[in-house]
C-alpha atoms as a PDB file:
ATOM      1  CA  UNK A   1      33.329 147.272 263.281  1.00  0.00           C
ATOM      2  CA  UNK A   2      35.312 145.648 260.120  1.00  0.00           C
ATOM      3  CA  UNK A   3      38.606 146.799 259.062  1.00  0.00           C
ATOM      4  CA  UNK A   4      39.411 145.782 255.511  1.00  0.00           C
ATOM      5  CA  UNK A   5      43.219 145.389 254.289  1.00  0.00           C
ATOM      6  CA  UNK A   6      43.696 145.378 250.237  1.00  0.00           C
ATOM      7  CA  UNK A   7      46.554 144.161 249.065  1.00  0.00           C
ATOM      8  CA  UNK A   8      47.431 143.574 244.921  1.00  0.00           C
ATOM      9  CA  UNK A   9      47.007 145.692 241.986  1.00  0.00           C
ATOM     10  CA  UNK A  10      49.612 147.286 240.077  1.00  0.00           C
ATOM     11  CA  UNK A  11      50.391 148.428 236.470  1.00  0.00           C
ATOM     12  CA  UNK A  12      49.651 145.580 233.344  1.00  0.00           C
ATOM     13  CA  UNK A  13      49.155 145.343 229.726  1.00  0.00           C
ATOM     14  CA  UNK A  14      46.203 144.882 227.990  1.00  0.00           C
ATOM     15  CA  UNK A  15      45.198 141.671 227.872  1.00  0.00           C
ATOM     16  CA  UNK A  16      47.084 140.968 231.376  1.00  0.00           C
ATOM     17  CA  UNK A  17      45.721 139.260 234.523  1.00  0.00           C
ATOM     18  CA  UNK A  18      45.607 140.622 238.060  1.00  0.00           C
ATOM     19  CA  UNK A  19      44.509 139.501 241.434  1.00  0.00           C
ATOM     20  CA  UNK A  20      43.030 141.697 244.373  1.00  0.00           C
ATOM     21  CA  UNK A  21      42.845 140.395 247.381  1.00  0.00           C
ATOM     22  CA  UNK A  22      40.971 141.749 250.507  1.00  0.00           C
ATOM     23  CA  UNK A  23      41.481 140.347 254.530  1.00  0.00           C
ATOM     24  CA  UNK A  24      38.959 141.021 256.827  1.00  0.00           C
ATOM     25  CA  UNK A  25      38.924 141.387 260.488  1.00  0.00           C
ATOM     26  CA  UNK A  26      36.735 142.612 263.659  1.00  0.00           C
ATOM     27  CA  UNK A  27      33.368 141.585 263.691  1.00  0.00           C
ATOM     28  CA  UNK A  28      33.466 139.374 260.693  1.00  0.00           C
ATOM     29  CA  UNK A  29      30.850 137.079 261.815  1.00  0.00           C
ATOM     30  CA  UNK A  30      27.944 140.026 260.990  1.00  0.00           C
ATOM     31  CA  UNK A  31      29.014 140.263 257.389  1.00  0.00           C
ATOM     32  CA  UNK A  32      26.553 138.943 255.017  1.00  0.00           C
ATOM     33  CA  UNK A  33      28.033 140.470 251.803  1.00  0.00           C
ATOM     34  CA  UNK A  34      31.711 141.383 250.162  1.00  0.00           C
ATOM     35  CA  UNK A  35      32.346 143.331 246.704  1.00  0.00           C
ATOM     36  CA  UNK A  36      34.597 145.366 244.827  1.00  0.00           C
ATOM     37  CA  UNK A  37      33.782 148.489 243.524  1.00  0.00           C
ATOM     38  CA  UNK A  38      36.003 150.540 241.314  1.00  0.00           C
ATOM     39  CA  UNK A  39      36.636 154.044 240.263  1.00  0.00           C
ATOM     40  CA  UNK A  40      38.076 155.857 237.314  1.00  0.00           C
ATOM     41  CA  UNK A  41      39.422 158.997 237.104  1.00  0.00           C
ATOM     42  CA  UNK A  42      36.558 161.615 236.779  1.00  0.00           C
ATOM     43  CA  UNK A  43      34.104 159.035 236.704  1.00  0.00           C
ATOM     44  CA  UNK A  44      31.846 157.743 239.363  1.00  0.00           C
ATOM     45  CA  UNK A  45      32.384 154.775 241.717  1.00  0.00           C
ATOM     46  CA  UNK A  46      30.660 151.534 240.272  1.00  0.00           C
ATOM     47  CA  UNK A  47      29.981 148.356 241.370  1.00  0.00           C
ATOM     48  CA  UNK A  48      32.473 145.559 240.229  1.00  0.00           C
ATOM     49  CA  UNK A  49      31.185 142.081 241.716  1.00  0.00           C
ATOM     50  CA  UNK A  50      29.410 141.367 244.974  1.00  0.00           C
ATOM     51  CA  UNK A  51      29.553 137.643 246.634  1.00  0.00           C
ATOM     52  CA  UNK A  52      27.206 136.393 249.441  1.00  0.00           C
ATOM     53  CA  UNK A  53      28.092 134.922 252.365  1.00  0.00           C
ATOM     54  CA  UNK A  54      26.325 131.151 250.620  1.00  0.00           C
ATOM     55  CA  UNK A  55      28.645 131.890 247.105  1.00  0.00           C
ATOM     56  CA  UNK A  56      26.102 133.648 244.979  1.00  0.00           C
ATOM     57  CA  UNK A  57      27.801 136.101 242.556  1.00  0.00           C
ATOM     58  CA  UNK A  58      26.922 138.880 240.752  1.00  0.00           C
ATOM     59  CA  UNK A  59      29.168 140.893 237.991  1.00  0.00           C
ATOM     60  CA  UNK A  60      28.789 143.851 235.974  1.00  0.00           C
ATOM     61  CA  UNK A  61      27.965 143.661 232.532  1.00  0.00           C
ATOM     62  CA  UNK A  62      31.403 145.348 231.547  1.00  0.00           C
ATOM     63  CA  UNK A  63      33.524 142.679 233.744  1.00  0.00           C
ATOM     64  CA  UNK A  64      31.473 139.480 233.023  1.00  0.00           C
ATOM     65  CA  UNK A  65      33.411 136.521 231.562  1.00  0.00           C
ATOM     66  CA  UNK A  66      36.863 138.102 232.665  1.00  0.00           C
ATOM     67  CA  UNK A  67      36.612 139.389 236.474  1.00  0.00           C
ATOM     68  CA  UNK A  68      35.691 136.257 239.132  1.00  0.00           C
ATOM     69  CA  UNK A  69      34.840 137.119 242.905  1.00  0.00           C
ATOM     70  CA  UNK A  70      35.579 134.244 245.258  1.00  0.00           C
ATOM     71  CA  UNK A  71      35.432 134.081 248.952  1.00  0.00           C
ATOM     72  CA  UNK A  72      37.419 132.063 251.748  1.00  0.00           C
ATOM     73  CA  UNK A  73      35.160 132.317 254.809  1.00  0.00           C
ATOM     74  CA  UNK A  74      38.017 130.519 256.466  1.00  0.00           C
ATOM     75  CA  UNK A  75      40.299 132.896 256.594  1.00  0.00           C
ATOM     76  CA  UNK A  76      38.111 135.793 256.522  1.00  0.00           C
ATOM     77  CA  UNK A  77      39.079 137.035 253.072  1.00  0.00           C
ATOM     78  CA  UNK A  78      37.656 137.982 249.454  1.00  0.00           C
ATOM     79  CA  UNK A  79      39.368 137.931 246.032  1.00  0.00           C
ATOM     80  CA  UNK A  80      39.043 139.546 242.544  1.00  0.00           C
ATOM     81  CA  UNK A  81      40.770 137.880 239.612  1.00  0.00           C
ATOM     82  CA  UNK A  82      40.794 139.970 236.488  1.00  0.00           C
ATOM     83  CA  UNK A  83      41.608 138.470 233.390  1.00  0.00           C
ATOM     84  CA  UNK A  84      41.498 139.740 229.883  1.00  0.00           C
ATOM     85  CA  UNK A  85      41.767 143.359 231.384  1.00  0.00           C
ATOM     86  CA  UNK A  86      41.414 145.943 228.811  1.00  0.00           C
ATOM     87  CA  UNK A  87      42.815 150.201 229.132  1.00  0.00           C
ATOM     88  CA  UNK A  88      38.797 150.408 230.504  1.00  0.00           C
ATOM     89  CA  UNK A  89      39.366 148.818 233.369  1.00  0.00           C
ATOM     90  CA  UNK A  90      42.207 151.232 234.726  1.00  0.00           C
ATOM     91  CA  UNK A  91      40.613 152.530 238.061  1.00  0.00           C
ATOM     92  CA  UNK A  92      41.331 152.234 242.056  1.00  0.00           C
ATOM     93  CA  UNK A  93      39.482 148.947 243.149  1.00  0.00           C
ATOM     94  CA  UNK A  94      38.072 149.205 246.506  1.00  0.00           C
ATOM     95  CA  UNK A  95      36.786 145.609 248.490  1.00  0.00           C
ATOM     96  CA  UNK A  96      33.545 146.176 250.765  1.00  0.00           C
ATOM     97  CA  UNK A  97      32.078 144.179 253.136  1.00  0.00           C
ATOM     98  CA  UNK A  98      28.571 145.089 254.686  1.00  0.00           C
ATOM     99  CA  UNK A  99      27.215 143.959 257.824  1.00  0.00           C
ATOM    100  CA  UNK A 100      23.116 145.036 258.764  1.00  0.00           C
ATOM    101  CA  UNK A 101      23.036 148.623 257.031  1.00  0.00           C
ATOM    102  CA  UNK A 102      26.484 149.511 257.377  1.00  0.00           C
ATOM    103  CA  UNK A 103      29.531 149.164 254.525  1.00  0.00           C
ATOM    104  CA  UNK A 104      32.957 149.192 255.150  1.00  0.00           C
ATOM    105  CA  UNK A 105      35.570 149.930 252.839  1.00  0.00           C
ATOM    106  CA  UNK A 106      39.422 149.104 252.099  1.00  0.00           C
ATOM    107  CA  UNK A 107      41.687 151.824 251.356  1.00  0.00           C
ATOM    108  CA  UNK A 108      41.614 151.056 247.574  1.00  0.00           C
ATOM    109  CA  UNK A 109      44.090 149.740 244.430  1.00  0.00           C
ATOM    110  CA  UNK A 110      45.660 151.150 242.054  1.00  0.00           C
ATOM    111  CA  UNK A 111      45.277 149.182 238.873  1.00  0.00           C
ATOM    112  CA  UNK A 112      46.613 150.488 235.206  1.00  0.00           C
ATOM    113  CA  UNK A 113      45.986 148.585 232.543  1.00  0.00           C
ATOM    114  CA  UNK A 114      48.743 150.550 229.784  1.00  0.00           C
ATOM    115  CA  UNK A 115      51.078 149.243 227.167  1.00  0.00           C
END
């Protein structure tokens, strides 16, 4: 079992930054994989960023050049910076971990992105 603890988010202007930040615990040691997925109202839950357990990254199209996963495998925790953010990106965030078959999810984030 992993239990996943979000913390961040919060309303900002277009343009703003934000970081999301994710603490894992349990049985850590069998995750191989971490992300973020978000998603809107009355739209479906997409994929944000995923990060490996060796660093290797992988974005949406609709986040790339402004979001940046990173990882501290020291203390067991993930992190989504969001730059640039833009009315689109208004959504709960949720951080996942997966270990074998199984993904675990956080509680999710509010994040507005309003004027």
């Amino acid at each position: 079992q992993v239990q996943l603890v979000q913390s961040g988010g919060g309303l900002v202007q277009p343009g703003g930054s934000l970081r999301l930040s994710c603490a894992a615990s349990g049985s850590i040691f069998t995750i191989n994989l971490m992300g973020w997925y978000r998603q809107a109202p009355g739209k479906q839950r997409e994929l944000v960023a995923t990060i490996t357990s060796g660093g290797s990254t992988n974005y949406a199209d609709s986040v790339k050049g402004r979001f940046t996963i990173s990882r501290d495998n020291a203390e067991n925790s993930e992190y989504l910076q969001m730059n640039s953010l833009k009315p689109e990106d208004t959504a709960v965030y949720y951080c996942t971990a997966r270990s074998a078959s199984v993904m675990y999810w956080g509680r999710g984030a509010q994040v507005t992105v309003s004027s």
